[in-house]
Structures are given as C-alpha cells and as structure tokens.
Protein backbone atom coordinates (compact mmCIF):
# COMPACT_ATOMS: atom_id res chain seq x y z
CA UNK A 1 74.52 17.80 -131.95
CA UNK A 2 76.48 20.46 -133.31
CA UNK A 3 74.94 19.52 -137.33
CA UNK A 4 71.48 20.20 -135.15
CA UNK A 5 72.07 23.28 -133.88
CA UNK A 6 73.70 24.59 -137.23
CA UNK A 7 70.13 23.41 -138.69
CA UNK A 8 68.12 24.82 -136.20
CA UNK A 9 70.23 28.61 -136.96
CA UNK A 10 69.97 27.92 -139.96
CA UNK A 11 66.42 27.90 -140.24
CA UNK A 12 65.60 30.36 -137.78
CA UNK A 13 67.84 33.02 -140.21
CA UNK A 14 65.17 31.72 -143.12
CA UNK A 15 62.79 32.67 -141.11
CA UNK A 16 63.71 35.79 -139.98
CA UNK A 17 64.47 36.84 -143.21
CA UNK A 18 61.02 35.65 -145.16
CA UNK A 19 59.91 37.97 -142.04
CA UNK A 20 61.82 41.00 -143.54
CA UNK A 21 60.65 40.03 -146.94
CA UNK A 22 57.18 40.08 -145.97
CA UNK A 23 57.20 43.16 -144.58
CA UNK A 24 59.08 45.23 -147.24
CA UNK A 25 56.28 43.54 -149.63
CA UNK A 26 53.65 44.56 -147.09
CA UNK A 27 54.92 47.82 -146.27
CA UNK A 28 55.56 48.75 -150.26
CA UNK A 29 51.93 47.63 -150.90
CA UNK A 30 50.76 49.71 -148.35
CA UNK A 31 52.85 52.56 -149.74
CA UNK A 32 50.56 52.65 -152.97
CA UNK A 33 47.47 51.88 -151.64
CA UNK A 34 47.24 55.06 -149.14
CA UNK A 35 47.95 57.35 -151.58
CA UNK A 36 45.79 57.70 -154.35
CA UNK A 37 46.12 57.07 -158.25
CA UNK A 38 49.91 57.01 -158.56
CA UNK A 39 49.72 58.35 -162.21
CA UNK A 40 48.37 61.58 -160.05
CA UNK A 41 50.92 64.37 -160.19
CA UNK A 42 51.70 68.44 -160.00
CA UNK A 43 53.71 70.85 -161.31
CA UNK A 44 55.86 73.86 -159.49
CA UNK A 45 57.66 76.75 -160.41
CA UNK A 46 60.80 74.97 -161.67
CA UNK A 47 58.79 72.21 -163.68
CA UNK A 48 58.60 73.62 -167.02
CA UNK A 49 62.45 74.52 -166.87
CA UNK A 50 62.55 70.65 -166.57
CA UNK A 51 60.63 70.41 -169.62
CA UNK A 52 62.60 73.06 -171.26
CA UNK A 53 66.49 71.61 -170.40
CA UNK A 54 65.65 68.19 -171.40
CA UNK A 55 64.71 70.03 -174.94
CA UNK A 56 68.43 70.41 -176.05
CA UNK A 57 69.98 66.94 -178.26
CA UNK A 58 71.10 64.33 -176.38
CA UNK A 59 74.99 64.41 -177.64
CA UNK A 60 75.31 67.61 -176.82
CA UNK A 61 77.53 69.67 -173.76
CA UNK A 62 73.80 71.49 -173.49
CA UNK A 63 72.36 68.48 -171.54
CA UNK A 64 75.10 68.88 -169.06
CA UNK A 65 75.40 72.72 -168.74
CA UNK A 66 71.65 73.33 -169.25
CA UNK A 67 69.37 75.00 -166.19
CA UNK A 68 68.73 71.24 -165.00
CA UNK A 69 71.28 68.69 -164.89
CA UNK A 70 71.88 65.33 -166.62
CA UNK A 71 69.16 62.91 -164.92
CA UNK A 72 66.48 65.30 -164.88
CA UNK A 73 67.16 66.24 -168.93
CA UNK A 74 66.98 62.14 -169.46
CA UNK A 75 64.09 61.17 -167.93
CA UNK A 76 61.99 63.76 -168.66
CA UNK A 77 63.10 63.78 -172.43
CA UNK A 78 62.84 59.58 -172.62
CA UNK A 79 59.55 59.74 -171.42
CA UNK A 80 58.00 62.51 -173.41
CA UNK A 81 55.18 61.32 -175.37
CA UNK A 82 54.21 62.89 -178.93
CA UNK A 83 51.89 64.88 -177.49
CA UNK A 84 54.78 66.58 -175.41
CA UNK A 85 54.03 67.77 -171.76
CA UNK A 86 51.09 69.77 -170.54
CA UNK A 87 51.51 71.52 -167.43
CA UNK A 88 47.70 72.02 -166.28
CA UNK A 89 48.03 72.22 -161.95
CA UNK A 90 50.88 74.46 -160.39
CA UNK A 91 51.21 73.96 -156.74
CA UNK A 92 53.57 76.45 -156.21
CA UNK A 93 51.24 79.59 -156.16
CA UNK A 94 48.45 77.92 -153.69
CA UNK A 95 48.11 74.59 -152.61
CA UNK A 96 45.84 72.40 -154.37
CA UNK A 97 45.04 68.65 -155.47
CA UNK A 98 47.03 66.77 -157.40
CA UNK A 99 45.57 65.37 -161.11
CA UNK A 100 46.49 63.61 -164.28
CA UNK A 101 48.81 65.53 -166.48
CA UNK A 102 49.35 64.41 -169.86
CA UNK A 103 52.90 62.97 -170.23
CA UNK A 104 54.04 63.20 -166.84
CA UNK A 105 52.03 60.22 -165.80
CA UNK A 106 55.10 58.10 -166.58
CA UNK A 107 57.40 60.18 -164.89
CA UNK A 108 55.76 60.43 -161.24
CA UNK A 109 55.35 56.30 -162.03
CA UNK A 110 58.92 55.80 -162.49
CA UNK A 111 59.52 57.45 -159.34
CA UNK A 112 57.30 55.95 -157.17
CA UNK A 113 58.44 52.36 -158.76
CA UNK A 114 62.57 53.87 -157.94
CA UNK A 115 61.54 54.72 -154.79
CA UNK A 116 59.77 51.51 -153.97
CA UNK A 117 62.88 49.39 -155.43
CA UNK A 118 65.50 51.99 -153.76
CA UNK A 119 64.12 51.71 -150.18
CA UNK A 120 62.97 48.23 -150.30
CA UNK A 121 66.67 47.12 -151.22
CA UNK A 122 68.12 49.61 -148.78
CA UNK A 123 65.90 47.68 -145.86
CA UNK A 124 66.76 44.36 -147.00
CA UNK A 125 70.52 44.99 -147.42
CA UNK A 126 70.48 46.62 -143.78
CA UNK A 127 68.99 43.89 -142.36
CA UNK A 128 71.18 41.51 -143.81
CA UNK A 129 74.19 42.67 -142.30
CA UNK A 130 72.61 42.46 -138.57
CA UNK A 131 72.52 39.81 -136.55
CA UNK A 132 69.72 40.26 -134.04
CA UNK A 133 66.70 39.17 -135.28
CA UNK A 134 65.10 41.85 -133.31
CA UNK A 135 67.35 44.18 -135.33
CA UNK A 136 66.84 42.96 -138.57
CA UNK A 137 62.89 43.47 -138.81
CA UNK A 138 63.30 47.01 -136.59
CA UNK A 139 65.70 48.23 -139.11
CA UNK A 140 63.32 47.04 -142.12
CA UNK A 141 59.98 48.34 -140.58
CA UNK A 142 62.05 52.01 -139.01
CA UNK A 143 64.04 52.23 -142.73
CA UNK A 144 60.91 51.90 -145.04
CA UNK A 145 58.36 53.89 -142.13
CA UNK A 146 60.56 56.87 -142.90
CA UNK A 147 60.58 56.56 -146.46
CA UNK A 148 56.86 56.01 -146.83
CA UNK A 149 55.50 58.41 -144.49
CA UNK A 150 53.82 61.20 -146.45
CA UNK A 151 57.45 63.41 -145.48
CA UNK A 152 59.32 61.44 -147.74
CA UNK A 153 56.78 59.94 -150.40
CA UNK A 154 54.65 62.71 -151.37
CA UNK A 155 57.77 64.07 -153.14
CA UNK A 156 57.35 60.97 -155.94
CA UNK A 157 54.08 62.72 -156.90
CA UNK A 158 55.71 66.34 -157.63
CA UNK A 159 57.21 67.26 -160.95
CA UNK A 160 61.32 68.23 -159.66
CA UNK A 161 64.28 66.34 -158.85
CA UNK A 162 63.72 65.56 -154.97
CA UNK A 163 61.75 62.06 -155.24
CA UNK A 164 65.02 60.92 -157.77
CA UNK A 165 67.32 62.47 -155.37
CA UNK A 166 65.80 60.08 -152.26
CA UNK A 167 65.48 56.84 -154.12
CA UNK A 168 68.61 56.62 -156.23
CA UNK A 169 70.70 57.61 -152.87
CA UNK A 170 69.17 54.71 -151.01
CA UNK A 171 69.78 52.37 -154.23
CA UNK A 172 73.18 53.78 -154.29
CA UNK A 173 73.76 53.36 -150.60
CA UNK A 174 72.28 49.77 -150.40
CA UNK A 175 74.68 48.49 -152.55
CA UNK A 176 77.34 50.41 -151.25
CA UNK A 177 76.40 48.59 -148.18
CA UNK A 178 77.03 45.41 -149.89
CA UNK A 179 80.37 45.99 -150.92
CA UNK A 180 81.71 47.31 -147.93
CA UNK A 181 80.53 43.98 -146.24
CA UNK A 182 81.33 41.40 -148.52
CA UNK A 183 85.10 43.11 -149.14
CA UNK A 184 85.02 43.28 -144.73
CA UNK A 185 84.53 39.47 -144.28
CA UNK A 186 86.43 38.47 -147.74
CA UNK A 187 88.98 40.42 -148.91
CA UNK A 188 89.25 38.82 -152.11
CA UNK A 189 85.42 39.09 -152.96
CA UNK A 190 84.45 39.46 -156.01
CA UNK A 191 82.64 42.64 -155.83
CA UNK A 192 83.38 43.94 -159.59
CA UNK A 193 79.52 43.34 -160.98
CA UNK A 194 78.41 44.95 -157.59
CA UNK A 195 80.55 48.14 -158.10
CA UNK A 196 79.69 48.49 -161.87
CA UNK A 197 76.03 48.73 -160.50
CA UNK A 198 77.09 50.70 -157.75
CA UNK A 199 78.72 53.41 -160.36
CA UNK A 200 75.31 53.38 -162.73
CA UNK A 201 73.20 54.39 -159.82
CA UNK A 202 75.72 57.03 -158.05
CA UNK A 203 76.45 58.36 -161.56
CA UNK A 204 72.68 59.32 -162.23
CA UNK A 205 72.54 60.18 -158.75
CA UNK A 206 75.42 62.85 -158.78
CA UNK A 207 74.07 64.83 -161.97
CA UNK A 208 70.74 65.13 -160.44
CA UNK A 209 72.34 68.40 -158.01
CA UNK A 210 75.14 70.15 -158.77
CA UNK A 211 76.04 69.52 -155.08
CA UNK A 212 76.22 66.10 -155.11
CA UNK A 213 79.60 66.37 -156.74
CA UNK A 214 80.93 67.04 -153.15
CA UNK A 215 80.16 63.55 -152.25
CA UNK A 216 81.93 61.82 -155.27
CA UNK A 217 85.20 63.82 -154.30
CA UNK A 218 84.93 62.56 -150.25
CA UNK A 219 83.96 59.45 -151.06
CA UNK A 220 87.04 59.45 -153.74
CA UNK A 221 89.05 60.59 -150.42
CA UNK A 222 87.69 58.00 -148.05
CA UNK A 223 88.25 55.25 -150.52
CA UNK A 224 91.75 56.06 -151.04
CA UNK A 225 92.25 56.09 -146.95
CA UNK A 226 91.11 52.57 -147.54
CA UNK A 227 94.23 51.57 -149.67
CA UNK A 228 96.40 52.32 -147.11
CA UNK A 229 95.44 48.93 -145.18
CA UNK A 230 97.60 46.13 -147.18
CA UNK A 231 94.73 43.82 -147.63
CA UNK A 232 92.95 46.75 -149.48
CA UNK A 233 95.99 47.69 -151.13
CA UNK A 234 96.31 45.66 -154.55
CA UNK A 235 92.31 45.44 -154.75
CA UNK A 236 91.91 46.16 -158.15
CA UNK A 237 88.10 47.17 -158.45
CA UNK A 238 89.06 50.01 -155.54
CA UNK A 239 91.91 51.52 -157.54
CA UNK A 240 89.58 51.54 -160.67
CA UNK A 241 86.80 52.90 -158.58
CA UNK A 242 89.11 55.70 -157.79
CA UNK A 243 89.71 57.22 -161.03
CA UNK A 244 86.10 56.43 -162.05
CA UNK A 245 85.09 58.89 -158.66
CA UNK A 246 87.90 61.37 -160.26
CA UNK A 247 86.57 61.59 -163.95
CA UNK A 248 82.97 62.02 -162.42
CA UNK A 249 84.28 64.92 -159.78
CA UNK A 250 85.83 66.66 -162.67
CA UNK A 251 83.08 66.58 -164.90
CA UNK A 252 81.03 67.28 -162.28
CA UNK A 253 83.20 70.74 -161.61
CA UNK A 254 83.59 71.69 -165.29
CA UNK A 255 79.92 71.34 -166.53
CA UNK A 256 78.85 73.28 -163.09
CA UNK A 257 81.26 76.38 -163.80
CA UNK A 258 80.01 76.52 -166.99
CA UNK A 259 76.13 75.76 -166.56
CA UNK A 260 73.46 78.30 -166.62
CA UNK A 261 72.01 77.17 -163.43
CA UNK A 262 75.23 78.53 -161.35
CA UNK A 263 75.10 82.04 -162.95
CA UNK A 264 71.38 82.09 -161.94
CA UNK A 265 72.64 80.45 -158.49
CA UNK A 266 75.12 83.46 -158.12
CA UNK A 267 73.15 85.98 -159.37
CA UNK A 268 70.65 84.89 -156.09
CA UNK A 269 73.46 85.45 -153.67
CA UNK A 270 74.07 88.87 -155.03
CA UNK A 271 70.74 90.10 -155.18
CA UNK A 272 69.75 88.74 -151.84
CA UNK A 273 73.08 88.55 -149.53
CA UNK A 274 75.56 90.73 -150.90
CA UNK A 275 73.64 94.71 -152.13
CA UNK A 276 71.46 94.83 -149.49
CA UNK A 277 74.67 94.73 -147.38
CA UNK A 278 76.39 98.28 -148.04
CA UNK A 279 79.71 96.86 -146.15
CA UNK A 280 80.37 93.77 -148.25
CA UNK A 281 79.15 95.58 -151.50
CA UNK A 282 82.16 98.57 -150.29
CA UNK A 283 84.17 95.45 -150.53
CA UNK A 284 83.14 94.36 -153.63
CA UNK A 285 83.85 97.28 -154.96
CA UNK A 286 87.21 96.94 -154.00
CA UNK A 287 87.67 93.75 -155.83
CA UNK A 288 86.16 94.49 -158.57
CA UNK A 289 82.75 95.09 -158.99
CA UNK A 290 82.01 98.14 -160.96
CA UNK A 291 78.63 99.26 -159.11
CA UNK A 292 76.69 99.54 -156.50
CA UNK A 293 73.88 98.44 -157.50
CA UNK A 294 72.18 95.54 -158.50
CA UNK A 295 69.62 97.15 -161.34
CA UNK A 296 73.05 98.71 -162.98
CA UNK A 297 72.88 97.96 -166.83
CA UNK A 298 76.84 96.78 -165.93
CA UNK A 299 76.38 94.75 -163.54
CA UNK A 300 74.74 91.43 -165.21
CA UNK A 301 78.28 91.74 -167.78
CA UNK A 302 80.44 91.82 -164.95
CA UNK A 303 78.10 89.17 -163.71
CA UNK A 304 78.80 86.79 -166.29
CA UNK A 305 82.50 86.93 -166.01
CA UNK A 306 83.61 87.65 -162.47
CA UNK A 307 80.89 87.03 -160.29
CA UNK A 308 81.29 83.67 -159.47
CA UNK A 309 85.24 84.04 -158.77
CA UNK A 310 85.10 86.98 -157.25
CA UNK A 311 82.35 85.73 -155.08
CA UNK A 312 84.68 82.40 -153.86
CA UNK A 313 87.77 85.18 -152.97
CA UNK A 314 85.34 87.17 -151.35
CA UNK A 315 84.91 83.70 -148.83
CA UNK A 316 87.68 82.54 -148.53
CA UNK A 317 89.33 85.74 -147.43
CA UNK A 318 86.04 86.58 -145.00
CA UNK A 319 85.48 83.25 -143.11
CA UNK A 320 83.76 85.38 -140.99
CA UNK A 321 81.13 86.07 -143.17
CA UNK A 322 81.55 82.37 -143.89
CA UNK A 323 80.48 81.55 -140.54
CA UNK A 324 77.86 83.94 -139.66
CA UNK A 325 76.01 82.66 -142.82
CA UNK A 326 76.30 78.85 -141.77
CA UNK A 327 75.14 79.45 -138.43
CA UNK A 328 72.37 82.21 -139.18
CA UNK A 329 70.94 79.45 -141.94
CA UNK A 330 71.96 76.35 -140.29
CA UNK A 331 68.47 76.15 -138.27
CA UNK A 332 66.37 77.36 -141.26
CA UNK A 333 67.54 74.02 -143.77
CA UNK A 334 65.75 71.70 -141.28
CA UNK A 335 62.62 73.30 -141.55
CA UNK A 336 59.77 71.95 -143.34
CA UNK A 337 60.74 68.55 -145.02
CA UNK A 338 56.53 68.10 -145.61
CA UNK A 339 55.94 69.60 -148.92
CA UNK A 340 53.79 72.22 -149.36
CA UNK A 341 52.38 71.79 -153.30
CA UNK A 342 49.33 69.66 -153.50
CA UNK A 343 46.71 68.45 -150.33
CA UNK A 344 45.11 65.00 -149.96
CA UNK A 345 41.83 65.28 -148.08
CA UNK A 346 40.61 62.59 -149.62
CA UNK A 347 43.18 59.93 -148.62
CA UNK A 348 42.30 60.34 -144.75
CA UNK A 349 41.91 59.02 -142.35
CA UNK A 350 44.83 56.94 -143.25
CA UNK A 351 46.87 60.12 -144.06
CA UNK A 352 46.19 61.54 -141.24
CA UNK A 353 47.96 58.56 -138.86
CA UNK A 354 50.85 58.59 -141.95
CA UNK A 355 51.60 62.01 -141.31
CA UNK A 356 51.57 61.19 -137.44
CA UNK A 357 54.20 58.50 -138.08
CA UNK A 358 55.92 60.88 -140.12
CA UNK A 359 56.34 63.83 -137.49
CA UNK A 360 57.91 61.73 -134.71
CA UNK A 361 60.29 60.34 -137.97
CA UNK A 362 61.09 63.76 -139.36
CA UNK A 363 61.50 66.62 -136.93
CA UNK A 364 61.63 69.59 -138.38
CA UNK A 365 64.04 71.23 -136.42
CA UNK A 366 68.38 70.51 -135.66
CA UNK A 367 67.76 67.86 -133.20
CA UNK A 368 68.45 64.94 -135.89
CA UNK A 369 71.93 66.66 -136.51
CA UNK A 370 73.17 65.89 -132.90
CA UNK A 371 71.01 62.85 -132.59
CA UNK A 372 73.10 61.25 -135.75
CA UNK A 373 76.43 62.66 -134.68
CA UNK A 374 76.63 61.01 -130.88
CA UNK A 375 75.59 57.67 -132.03
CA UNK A 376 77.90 58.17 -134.57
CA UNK A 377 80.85 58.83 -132.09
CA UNK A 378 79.62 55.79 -130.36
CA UNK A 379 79.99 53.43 -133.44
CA UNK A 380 83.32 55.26 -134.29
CA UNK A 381 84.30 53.75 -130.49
CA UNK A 382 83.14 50.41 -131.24
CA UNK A 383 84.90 50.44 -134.33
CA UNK A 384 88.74 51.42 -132.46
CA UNK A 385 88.31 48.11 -130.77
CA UNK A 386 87.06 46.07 -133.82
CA UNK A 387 83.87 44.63 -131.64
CA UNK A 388 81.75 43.22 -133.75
CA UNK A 389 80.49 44.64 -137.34
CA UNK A 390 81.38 47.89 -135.86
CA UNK A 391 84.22 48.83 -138.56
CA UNK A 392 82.12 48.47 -141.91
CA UNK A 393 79.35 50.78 -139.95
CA UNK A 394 81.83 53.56 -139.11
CA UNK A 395 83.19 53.68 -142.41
CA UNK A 396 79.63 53.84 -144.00
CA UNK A 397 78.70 56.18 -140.63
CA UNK A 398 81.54 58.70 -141.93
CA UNK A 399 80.40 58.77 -145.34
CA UNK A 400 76.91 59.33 -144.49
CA UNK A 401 77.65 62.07 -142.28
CA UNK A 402 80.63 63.56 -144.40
CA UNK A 403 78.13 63.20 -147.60
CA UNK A 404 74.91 65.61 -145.46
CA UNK A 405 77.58 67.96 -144.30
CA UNK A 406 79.46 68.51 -147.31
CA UNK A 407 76.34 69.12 -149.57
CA UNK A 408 74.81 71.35 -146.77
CA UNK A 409 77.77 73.59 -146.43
CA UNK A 410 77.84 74.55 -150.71
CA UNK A 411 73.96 74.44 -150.49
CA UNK A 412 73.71 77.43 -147.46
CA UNK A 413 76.80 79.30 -149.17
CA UNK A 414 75.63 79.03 -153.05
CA UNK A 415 72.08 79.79 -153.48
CA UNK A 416 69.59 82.04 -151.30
CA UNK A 417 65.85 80.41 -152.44
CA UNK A 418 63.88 77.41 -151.40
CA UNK A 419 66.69 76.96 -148.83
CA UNK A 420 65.03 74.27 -146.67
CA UNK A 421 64.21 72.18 -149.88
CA UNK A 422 67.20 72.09 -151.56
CA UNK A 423 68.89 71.15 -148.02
CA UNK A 424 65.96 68.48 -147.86
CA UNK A 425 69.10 65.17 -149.46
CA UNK A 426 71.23 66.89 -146.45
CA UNK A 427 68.65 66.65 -143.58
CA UNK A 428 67.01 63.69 -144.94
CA UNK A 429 70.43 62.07 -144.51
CA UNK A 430 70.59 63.17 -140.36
CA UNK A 431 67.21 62.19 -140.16
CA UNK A 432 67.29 58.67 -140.86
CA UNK A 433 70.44 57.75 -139.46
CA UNK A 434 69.31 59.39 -135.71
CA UNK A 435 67.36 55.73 -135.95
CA UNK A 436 69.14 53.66 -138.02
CA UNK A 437 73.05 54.00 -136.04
CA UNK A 438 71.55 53.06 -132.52
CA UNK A 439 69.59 50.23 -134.09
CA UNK A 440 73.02 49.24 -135.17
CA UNK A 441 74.89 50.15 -132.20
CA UNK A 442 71.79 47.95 -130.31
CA UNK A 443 72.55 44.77 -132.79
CA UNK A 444 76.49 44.95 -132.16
CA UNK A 445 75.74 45.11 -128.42
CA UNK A 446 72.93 41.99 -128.23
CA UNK A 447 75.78 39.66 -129.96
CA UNK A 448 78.98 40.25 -128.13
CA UNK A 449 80.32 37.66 -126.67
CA UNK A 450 80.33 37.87 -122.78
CA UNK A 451 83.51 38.45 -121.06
CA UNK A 452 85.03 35.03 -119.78
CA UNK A 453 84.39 34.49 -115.98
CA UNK A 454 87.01 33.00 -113.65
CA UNK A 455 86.48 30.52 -111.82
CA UNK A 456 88.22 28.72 -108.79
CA UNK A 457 91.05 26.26 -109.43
C-alpha cells in the first residue's frame, strides 16, 4: 500500500511539474508574441556612450574604468557588425516608436532571449523548492507575470544596461536558489559545477553597475555567517566562494575609484546638491574646496583629485545630511518603473490588458518596501523554529532585501539624475518579493504537519 501511494505522489509531482513547464513555455511564447518584431529597438541619451566605451581593446584597464562598465563594453563590442552601430531613433528627447537599427538588432535579441532564459529558470527553480502544488504553479504564473508585463519587458527593447541588469539577477538568483537548497537537505552536495555557474552569471552581473559591488561584499558577509554552523564549516566550495566574492569586491572598488563614470557621478552631486546649498558649500570650503562656485576654472582640478574624498568625509561626519537626503529621495526611486522611451499603439489591445497586469504588479509608489519587509519578518519567524523550508527562504529573504537596500542607499547618495531608473534593480527587487515571500510563507503553512491530538486512555 505504501509502494502505491509513493506511486501515486510520485506521479502527481510529474504532473504538477509538466504543469509548471507548460506554462513557463506558454507564458514565454506569449512574451514574444505581444510585443512586436523583437529585432525592434531604440536608443537614449546614454546609448552612444555604450557604443563609445565598448570602443577601447579588450585587454585593456580601459574596459573596466571606461564611462560604462565591463558587460555593457562586451556585448556591445562582440556584437558589433562591420558596418558598426547606427543610432537612427532617440527616445529620450520625445517619445516615439521603436524600429530596426542596424547592429543593435542582435543586442535587444540577446536580451530578450536572457531575459526569457533568466526568468523562466527563476520560475522553475522556485517552484521546485515548494511543496504545494497550488504554490508551485502560483509562484511560476506570479514570477514570470511580473517579468513579462510591459513594466519589466519593454526594457529588453531599449539600448542601456537595465534589461541585462533584470535577467542576469534572476539567472543569478535561480541558481543561487539551487544551491542554498541542495547544500540545506545534503550537506555534502556536490554543488561545485552549480557555483562555478553561479560565479559566471553574478560576475557579469556585478560589472553591469558600479553599485552592484555592494551586493558581492554582503553576500561575501552572509556567506561567511554561514561557516560558523559546523556542517558548513569545512565545505570547501563556500570557503573558495569567499575569496572569489573578495577578489570581485576589490576589483569592483578599484576600477570604480578610478573610472570616468564616478568623476561624472560626483561632479552631478556637486552641481546639483552641494552649490546650490550656500551652508554645505561654507563647509566645503572649510575642507577644502577652493571656490564657491561651480563655473570656477579651479574647480573641475580640484574636482579630479579631491572631490570624491572629500565628498565621503563630508558624509560621514554630517549623517544628518545623510539622512535628510535618504528620506527626501526615498519616495522619488519608486516612481515610474514603466519606461518612458518608445510607445506601442500598435500592439493593443493586448498591451493595453499587459500594462493592466502590470500596474497591480508594480506600484509605483513605497508600498512594496513594507509589503516585502513584514512578510519577510514573518519568514525570519518561521525560520527561528526551523518549520518547514523556512530556513533556506530567510537566508535567501535577507539577501534579497540586504542586496535592494544596499544598492539603493549608494544609488540616492552618489548620483543626482535619472534617480528613479537607476533605483529601478533596487525597487524591482521589493516589488517582486511583496508576492513571492507570502506565496512562500502560504506553501510552508499548507504542509505542516498538524499538531498531535490527545486522546483518552
């Protein structure tokens, strides 16, 4: 009897999980069927400095400390044709209609194909590691909803670094997923082949924004918490994972300071937060800075060499300006995830009921950030007394949360334009797990075991 029911289970997982399959096929075919020619793309502002960075030889410091970082240069100078680029539709100045762009055809392709492989293996991993069947086709359908909803995918169609950004953190995070799971029910897994993958994806996905570095140093920290449990202890892979997160962090720090991008970055701050502030610019002035006055021909030298450490003194010895800034711009990074370069009239109606899926996905406004952090505080609860899958979850919770806070902080503090789309990785992160922990929290509660019942002797 018990073989029978085993079979039974057994089957009924099969099913459940050719269900899941189905739809991430379904759901991905929908994806580039509603919208449009996916060799279709436009240009912004900060395109042709894309073009421009990935100029420089490939063994060269230039293609780290350019005005875009590593990924970008690569892709962008792999896929150049002969020809070279040609930048015909810019959807910065008005919005328009997207077209075909000689050359970046291939790169708006490979995104849409990462992003289709990224969130397709982030669903299916998810839904794995549930129980409820319930759970495992809500997570799948609520996981790949929110990445194909024009909010998320229209970004594969523009000419920057956000589509990259989205895809290769849910690649990265899937299989992060994995390992945490397969090293939770087996410590001795072997999980080596997984974390090599693992550190391809999150390498490519750190040099993408200078930010991103933030998350290789907690994740570094969080890891090394890990080793403090014995049967964690003398896992090799972990320990080698470790100095691997500790070579990328300081590469990460070293090609920043001395990148072009961060003197532009600073330069921003100065121009925008600091001189039109006579206070802070008195104090300035008492640090340092030899003007008052932005336009001063000695300014952009003292620029160059003290700005940036000046500017980290100046903050760290003025939390309160700190503070005020965090606060005053917290609001403003949630605001308008849809992008704003190109219009699709002639995708609707189906766009129209896409973007209707996408607003009740992707408010644009702080509710995800307290949505994500109570369900968060629930699975942290769960986890203190080890019910269920509850552990693995609020370790991967923490990291989640820890990753979208850390990159938001540097991201308000270090850089004054386009502030709710280069916050877009951060809220994007508090968006998606406002749905995805209580689905979680939901599958841990529908398989608990009930508490025993007495009964008379």
């Amino acid at each position: 009897m018990s073989n029978l029911f085993a079979s039974l289970r057994g089957r009924r997982e099969w099913m459940v999980s050719a269900a899941v399959l189905v739809i991430i096929l379904l759901l991905s075919f929908l994806r580039v069927k509603f919208y449009g020619d996916p060799a279709l793309s436009i240009a912004g502002n900060d395109t042709i400095s894309y073009v421009e960075a990935s100029q420089v030889p490939l063994f060269s410091a230039e293609i780290f400390t350019g005005r875009r970082l590593l990924t970008t240069n690569l892709v962008y100078k792999m896929l150049e044709p002969e020809t070279g680029y040609e930048i015909l539709i810019n959807g910065s100045v008005e919005t328009t209609r997207r077209g075909y762009q000689p050359g970046f055809d291939r790169i708006v392709i490979l995104q849409l194909a990462l992003s289709l492989i990224g969130w397709g293996i982030l669903a299916w991993l998810v839904s794995q590691t549930l129980r409820s069947a319930w759970m495992k086709v809500a997570s799948a359908v609520v996981i790949l909803a929110f990445a194909f909803t024009p909010h998320m995918a229209d970004w594969d169609s523009i000419l920057m670094s956000e589509s990259l950004t989205f895809s290769l953190f849910a690649l990265q995070l899937a299989l992060m997923i994995k390992i945490a799971f397969d090293l939770v029910r087996d410590p001795d897994a072997k999980i080596t082949g997984w974390l090599i993958a693992w550190g391809v994806v999150f390498f490519f996905w750190i040099f993408l924004r200078d930010t991103n570095v933030f998350t290789a140093l907690m994740t570094l920290i969080m890891i090394a918490v890990l080793t403090i449990i014995p049967r964690y202890r003398k896992k090799k892979a972990l320990w080698g994972t470790m100095i691997f997160l500790a070579l990328v962090v300081l590469l990460g720090l070293i090609t920043a300071r001395a990148s072009v991008r961060t003197v532009v970055q600073i330069r921003n701050i100065y121009k925008d937060d600091i001189f039109p502030n006579p206070g802070v610019v008195a104090v300035f002035q008492k640090m340092g800075m030899p003007v008052d006055s932005f336009f001063a021909p000695e300014f952009e030298p003292w620029l160059q060499t003290e700005g940036a450490s000046t500017l980290i003194r100046f903050m760290i010895s003025h939390p309160g300006y700190v503070g005020t800034k965090l606060w005053n711009d917290f609001p403003d990074s949630f605001q308008e995830i849809q992008q704003t370069y190109f219009t699709a009239r002639d995708l609707n109606p189906a766009r129209t009921i896409l973007f209707e899926i996408g607003n009740a996905l992707h408010p644009e406004n702080t509710t995800p950030f307290l949505a994500s952090i109570l369900p968060l505080i629930g699975l942290l609860l769960l986890a203190a007394k080890n019910t269920g899958d509850s552990r693995p979850w609020a370790w991967l919770g923490l990291w989640l949360v820890f990753s979208a806070a850390l990159t938001l902080i540097p991201t308000i503090l270090g850089d004054t334009w386009a502030l709710n789309r280069h916050a877009l990785y951060s809220t994007m992160i508090f968006r998606l797990t406002m749905w995805l922990f209580p689905i979680i929290i939901i599958d841990i509660a529908l398989r608990r075991e009930p508490a025993p019942v007495d009964t008379p002797s």
